[in-house]
N, C-alpha and C. Protein backbone atom coordinates (compact mmCIF):
# COMPACT_ATOMS: atom_id res chain seq x y z
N UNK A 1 50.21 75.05 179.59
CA UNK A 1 49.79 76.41 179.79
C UNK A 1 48.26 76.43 179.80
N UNK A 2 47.85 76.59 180.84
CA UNK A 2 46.37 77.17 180.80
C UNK A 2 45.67 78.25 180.03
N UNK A 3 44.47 77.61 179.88
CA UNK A 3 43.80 78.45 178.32
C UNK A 3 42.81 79.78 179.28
N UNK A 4 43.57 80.75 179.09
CA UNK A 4 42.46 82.05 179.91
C UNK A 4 41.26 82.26 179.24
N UNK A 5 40.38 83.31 179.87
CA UNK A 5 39.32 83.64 179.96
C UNK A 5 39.39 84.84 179.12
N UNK A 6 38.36 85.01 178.26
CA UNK A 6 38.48 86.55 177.38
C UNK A 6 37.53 87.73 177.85
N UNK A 7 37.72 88.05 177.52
CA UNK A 7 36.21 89.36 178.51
C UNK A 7 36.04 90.06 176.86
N UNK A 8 34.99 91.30 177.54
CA UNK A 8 34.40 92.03 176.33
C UNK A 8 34.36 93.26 176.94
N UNK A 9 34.50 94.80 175.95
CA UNK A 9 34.77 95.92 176.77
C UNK A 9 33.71 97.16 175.57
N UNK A 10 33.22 97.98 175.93
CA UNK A 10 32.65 98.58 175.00
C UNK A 10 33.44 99.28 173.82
N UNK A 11 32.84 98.82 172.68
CA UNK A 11 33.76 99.87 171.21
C UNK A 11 34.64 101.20 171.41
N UNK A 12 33.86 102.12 172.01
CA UNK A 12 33.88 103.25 172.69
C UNK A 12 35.78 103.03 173.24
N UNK A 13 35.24 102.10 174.30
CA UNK A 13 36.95 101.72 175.02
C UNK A 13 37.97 100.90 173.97
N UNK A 14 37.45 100.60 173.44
CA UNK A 14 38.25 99.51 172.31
C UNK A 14 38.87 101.14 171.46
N UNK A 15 38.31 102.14 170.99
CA UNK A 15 38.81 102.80 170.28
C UNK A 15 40.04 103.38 170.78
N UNK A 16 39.39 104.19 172.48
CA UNK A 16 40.39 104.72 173.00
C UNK A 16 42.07 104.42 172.99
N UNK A 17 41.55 103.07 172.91
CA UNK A 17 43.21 102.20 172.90
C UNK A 17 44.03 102.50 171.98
N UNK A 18 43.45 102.71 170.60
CA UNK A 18 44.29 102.97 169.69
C UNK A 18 44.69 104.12 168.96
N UNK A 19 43.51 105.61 170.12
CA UNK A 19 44.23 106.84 169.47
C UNK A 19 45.23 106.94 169.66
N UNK A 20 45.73 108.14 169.04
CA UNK A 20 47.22 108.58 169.15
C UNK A 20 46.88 109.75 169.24
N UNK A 21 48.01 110.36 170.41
CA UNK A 21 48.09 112.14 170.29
C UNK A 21 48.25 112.85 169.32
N UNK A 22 47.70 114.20 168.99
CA UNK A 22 48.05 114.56 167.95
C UNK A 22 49.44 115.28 168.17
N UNK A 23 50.38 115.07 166.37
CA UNK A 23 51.53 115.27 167.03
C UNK A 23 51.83 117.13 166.99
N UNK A 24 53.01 117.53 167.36
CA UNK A 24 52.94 118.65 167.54
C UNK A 24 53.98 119.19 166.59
N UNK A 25 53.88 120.43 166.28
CA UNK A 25 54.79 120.48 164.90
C UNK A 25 56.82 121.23 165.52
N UNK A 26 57.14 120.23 164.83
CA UNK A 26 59.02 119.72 164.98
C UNK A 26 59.47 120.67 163.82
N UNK A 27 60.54 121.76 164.06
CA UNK A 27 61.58 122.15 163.07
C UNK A 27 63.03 121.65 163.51
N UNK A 28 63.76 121.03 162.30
CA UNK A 28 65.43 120.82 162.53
C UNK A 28 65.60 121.86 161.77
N UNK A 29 66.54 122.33 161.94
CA UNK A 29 67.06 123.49 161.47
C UNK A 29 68.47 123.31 161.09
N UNK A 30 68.37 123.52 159.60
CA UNK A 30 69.60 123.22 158.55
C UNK A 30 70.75 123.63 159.08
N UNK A 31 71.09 125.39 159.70
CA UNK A 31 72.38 125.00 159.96
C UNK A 31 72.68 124.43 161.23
N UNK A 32 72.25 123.22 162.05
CA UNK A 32 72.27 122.83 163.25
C UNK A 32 72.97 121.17 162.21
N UNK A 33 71.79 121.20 161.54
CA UNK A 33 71.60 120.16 160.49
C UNK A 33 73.24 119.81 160.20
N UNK A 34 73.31 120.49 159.07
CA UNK A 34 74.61 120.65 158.06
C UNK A 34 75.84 120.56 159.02
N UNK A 35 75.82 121.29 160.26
CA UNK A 35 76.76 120.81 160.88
C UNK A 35 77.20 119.82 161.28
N UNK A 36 76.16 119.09 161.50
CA UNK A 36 76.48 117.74 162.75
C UNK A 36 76.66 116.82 161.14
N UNK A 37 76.58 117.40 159.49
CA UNK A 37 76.76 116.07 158.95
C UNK A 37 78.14 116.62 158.66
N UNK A 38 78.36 117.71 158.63
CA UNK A 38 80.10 117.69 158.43
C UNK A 38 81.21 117.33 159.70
N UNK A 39 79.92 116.93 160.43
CA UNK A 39 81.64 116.25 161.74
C UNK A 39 81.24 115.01 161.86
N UNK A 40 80.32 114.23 161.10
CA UNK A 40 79.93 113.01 161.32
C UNK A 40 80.60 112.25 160.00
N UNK A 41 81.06 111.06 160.75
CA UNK A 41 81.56 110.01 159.74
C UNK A 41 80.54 109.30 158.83
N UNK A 42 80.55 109.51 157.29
CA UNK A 42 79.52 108.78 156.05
C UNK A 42 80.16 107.22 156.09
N UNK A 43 79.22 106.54 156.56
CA UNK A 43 79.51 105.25 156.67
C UNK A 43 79.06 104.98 154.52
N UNK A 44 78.97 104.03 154.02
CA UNK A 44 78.67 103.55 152.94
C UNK A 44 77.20 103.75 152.45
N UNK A 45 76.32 103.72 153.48
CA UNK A 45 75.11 103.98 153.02
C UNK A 45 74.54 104.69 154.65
N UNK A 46 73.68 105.83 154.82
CA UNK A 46 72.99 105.94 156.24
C UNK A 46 74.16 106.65 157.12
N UNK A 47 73.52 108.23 156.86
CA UNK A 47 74.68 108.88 158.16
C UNK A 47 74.20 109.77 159.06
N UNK A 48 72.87 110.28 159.16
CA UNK A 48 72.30 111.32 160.30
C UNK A 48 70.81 111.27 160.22
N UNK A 49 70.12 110.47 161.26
CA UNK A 49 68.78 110.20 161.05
C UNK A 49 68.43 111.16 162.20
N UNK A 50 67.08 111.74 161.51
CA UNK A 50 66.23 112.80 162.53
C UNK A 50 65.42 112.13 163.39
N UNK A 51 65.09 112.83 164.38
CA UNK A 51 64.32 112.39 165.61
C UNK A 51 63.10 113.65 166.09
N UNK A 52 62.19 112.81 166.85
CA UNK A 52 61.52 113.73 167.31
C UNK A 52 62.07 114.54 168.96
N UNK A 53 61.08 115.22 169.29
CA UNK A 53 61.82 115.87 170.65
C UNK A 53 61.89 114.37 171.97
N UNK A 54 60.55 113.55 171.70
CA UNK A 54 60.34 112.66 172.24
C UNK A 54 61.81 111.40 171.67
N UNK A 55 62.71 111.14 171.07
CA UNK A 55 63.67 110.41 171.14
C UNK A 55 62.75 109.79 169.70
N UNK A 56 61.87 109.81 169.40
CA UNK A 56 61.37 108.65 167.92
C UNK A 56 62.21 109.31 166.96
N UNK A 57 62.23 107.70 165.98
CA UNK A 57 62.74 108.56 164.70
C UNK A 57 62.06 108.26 163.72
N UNK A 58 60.40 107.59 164.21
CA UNK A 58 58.92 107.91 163.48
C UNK A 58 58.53 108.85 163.03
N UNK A 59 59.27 110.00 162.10
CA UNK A 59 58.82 111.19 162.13
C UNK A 59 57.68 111.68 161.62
N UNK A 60 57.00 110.71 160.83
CA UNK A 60 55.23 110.74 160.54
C UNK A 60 55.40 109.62 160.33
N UNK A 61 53.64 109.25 160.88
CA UNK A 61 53.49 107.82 161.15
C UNK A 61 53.95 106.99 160.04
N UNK A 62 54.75 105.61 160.92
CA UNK A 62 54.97 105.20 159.64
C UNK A 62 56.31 104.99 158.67
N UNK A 63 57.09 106.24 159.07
CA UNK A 63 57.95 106.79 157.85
C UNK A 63 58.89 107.38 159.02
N UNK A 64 60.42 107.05 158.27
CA UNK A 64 61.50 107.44 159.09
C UNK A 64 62.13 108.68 158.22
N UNK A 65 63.31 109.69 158.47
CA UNK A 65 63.79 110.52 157.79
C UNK A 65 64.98 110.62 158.02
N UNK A 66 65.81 110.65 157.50
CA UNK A 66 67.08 110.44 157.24
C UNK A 66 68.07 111.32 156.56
N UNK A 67 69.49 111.75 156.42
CA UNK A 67 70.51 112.49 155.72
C UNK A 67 71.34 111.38 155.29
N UNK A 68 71.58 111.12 153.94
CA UNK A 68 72.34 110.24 153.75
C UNK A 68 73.27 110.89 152.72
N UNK A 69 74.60 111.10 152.93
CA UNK A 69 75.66 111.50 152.29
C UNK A 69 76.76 110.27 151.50
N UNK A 70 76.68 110.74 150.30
CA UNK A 70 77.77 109.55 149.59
C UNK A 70 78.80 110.48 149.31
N UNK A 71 79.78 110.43 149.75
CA UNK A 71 81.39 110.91 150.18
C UNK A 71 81.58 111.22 148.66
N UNK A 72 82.24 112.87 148.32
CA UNK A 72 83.04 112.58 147.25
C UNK A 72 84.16 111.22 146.59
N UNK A 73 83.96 111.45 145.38
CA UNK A 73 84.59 109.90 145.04
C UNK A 73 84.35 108.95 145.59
N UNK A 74 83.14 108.67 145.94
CA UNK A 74 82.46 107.38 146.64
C UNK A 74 81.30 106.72 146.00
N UNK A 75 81.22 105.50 145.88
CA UNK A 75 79.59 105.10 145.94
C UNK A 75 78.95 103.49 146.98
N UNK A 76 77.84 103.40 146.40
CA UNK A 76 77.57 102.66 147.39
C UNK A 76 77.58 101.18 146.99
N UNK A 77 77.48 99.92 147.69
CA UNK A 77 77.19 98.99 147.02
C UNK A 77 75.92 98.48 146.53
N UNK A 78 75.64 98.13 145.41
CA UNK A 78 73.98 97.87 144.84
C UNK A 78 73.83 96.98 146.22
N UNK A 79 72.47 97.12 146.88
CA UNK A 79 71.65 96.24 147.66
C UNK A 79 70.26 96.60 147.26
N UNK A 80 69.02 96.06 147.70
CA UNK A 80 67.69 96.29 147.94
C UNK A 80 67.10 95.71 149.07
N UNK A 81 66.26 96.18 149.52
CA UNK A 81 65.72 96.18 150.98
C UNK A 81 63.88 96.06 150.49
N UNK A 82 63.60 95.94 151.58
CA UNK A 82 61.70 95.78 151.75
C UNK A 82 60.87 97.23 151.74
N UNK A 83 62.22 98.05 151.98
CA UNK A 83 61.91 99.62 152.45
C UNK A 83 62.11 100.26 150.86
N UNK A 84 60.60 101.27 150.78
CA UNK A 84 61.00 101.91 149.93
C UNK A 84 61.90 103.73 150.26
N UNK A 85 62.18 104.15 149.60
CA UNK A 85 63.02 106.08 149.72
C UNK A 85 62.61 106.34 149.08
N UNK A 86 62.18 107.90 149.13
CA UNK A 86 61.94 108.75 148.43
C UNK A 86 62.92 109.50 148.75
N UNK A 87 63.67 110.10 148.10
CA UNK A 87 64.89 110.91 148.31
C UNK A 87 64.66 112.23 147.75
N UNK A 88 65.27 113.24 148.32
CA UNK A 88 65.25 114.75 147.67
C UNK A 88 67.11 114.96 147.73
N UNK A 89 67.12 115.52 146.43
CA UNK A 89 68.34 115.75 146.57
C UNK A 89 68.87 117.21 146.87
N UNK A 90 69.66 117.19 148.00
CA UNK A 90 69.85 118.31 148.62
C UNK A 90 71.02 119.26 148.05
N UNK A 91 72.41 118.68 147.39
CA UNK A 91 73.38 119.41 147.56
C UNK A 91 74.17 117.93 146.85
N UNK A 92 75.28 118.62 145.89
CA UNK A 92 76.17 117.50 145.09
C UNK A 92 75.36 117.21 144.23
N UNK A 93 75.57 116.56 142.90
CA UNK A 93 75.63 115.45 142.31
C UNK A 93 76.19 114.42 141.96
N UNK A 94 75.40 113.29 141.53
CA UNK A 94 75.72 112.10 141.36
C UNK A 94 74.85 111.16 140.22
N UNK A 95 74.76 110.06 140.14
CA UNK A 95 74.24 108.86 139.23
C UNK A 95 73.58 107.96 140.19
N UNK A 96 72.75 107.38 140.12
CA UNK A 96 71.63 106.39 140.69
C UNK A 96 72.04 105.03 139.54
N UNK A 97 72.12 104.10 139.76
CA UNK A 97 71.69 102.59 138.97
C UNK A 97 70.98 101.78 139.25
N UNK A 98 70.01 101.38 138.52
CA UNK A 98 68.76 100.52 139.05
C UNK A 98 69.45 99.03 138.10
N UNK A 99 69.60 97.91 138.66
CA UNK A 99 70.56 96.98 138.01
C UNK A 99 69.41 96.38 137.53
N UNK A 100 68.28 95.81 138.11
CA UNK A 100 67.09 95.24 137.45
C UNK A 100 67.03 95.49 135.95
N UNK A 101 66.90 96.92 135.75
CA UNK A 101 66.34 97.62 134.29
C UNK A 101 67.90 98.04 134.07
N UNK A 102 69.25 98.06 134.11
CA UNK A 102 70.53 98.35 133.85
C UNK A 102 70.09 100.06 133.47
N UNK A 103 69.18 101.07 134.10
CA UNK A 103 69.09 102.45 134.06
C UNK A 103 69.92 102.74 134.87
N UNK A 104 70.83 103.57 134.67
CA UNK A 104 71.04 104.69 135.07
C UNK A 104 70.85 106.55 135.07
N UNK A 105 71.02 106.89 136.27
CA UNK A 105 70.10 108.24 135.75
C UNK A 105 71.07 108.94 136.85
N UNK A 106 71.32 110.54 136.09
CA UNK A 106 71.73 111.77 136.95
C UNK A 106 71.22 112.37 138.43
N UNK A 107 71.52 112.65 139.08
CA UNK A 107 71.07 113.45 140.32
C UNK A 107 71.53 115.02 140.00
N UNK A 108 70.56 115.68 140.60
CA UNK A 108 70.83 116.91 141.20
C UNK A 108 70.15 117.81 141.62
N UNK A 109 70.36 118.68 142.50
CA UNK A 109 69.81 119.24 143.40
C UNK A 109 68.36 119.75 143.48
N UNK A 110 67.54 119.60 144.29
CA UNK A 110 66.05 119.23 143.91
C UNK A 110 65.16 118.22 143.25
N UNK A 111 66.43 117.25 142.58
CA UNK A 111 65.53 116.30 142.14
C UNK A 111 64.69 114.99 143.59
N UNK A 112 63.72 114.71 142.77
CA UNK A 112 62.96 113.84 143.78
C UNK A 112 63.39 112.19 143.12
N UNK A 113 63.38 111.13 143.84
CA UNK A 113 64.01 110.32 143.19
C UNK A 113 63.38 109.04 144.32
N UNK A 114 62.60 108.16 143.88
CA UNK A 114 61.67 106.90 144.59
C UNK A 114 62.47 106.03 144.24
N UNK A 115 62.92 105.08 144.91
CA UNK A 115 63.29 103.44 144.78
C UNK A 115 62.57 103.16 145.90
N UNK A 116 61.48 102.08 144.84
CA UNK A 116 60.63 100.90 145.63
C UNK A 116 61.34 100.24 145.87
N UNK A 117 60.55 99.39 147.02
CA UNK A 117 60.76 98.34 148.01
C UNK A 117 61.42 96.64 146.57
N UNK A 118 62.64 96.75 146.91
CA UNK A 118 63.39 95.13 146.68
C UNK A 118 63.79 95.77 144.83
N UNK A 119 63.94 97.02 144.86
CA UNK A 119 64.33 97.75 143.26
C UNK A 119 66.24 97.42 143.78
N UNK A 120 67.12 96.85 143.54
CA UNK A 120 68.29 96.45 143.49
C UNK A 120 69.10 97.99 142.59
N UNK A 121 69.91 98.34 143.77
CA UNK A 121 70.07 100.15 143.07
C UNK A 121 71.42 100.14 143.68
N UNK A 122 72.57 101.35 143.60
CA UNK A 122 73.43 101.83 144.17
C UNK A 122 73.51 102.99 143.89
N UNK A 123 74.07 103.85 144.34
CA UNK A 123 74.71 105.12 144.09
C UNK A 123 76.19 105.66 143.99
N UNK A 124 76.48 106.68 143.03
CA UNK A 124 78.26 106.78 142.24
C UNK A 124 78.13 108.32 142.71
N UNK A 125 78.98 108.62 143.33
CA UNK A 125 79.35 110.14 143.25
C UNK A 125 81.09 110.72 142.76
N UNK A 126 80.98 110.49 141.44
CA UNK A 126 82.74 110.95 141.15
C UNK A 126 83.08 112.59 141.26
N UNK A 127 82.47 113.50 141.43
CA UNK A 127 82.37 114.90 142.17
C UNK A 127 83.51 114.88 143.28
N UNK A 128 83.93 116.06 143.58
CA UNK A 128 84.63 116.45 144.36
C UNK A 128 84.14 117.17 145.39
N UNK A 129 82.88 116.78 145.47
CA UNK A 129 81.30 117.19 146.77
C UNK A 129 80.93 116.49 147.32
N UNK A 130 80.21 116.18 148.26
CA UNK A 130 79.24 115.23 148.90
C UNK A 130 78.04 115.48 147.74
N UNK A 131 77.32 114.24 147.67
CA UNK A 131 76.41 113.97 147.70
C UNK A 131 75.10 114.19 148.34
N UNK A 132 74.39 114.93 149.24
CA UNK A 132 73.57 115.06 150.05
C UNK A 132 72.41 114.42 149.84
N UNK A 133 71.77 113.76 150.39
CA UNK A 133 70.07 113.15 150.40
C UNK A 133 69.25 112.89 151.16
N UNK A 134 68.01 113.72 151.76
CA UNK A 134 67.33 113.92 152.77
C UNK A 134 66.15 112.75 152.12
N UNK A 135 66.33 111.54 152.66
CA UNK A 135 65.82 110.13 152.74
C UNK A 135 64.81 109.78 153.54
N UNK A 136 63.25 109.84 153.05
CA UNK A 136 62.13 109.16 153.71
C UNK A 136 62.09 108.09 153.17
N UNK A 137 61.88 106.93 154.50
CA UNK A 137 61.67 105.78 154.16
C UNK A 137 60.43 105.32 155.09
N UNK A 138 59.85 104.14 154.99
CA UNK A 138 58.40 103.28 155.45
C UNK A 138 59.55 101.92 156.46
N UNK A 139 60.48 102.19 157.09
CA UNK A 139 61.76 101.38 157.98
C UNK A 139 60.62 101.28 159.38
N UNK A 140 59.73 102.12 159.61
CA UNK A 140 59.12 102.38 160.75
C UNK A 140 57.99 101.02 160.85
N UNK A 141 57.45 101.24 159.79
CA UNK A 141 55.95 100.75 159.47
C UNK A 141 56.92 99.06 159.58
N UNK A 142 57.25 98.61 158.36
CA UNK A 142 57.96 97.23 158.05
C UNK A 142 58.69 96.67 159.30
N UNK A 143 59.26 97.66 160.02
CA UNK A 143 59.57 96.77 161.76
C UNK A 143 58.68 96.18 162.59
N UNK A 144 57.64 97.01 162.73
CA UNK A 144 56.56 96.94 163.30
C UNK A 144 56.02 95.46 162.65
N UNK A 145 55.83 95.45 161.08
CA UNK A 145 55.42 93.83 160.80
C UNK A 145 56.52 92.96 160.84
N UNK A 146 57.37 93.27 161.53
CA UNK A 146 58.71 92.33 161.41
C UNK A 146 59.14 91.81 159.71
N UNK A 147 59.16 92.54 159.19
CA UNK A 147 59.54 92.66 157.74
C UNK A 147 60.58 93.56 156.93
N UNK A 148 61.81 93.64 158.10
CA UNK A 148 62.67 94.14 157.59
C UNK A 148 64.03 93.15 156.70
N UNK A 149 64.21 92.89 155.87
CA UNK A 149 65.19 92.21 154.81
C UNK A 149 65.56 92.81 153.96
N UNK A 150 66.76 92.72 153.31
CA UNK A 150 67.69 93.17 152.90
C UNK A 150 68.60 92.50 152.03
N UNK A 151 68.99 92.50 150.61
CA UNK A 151 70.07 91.49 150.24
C UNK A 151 71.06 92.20 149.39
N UNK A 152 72.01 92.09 149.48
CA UNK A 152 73.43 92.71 148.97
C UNK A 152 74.31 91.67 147.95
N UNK A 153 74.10 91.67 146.67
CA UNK A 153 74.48 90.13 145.57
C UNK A 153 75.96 90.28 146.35
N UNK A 154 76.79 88.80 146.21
CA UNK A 154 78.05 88.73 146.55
C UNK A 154 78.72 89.34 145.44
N UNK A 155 79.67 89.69 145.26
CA UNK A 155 80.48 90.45 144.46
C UNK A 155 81.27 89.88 143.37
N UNK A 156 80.82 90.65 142.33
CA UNK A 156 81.50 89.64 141.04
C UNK A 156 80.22 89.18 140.12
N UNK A 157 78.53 88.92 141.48
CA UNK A 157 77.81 88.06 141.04
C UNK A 157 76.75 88.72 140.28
């Protein structure tokens, strides 16, 4: 492979390259919202991610947003990921477990609730409700460095 030639371009143009438009302001609207999560199937973890009008689901730089519902009488399996959540809790309660520190802690509605990046956690909902959790995560940013991983202990372990 032949070794090319580099050129030089003024700062000025070097900047241009890397603005970004400014963005323009997006409402979802809850009962549009709430609907599409009551006809949508709650997989185990991750069930209705928001988007912009443009198809991203960058919804500030950076940071993805998400609805994640844990099914009455459901929970999830402990994993940890590279990605941290900040979660708001919307609707239901439930229990959080951080297996690292063997905490467990209550949910409910309005609480704000952070699991950092590779914190080994699950979630229990024994309620006869959903669970609701409107989920920002940094999934955007960590793709971009190709640094998305994930580990789920085998079971038992």
């Amino acid at each position: 492979m032949p070794i090319g030639s580099g050129s030089q371009f003024p700062y000025s143009d070097f900047k241009k390259r890397y603005d970004t438009p400014l963005p323009e302001p997006v409402v979802w609207r809850w009962a549009d919202t709430s609907g599409r999560l009551g006809d949508t199937e709650h997989p185990e973890r991750g069930t209705l991610a928001l988007s912009l009008p443009n198809g991203s689901a960058e919804i500030i730089r950076d940071v993805a947003v998400a609805y994640q519902v844990i099914s009455a009488g459901k929970n999830t399996t402990p994993h940890a990921h590279t990605w941290y959540h900040l979660f708001v809790v919307q609707a239901g309660t439930g229990t959080v477990t951080f297996h690292d520190t063997s905490e467990t802690t209550d949910l409910n509605p309005g609480d704000l609730l952070l699991v950092p990046a590779w914190s080994l956690h699950h979630f229990n909902n024994p309620t006869s409700q959903n669970l609701v959790l409107l989920n920002l995560m940094n999934i955007p940013l960590l793709a971009q460095l190709g640094n998305l991983a994930s580990r789920q202990p085998e079971p038992g372990a």
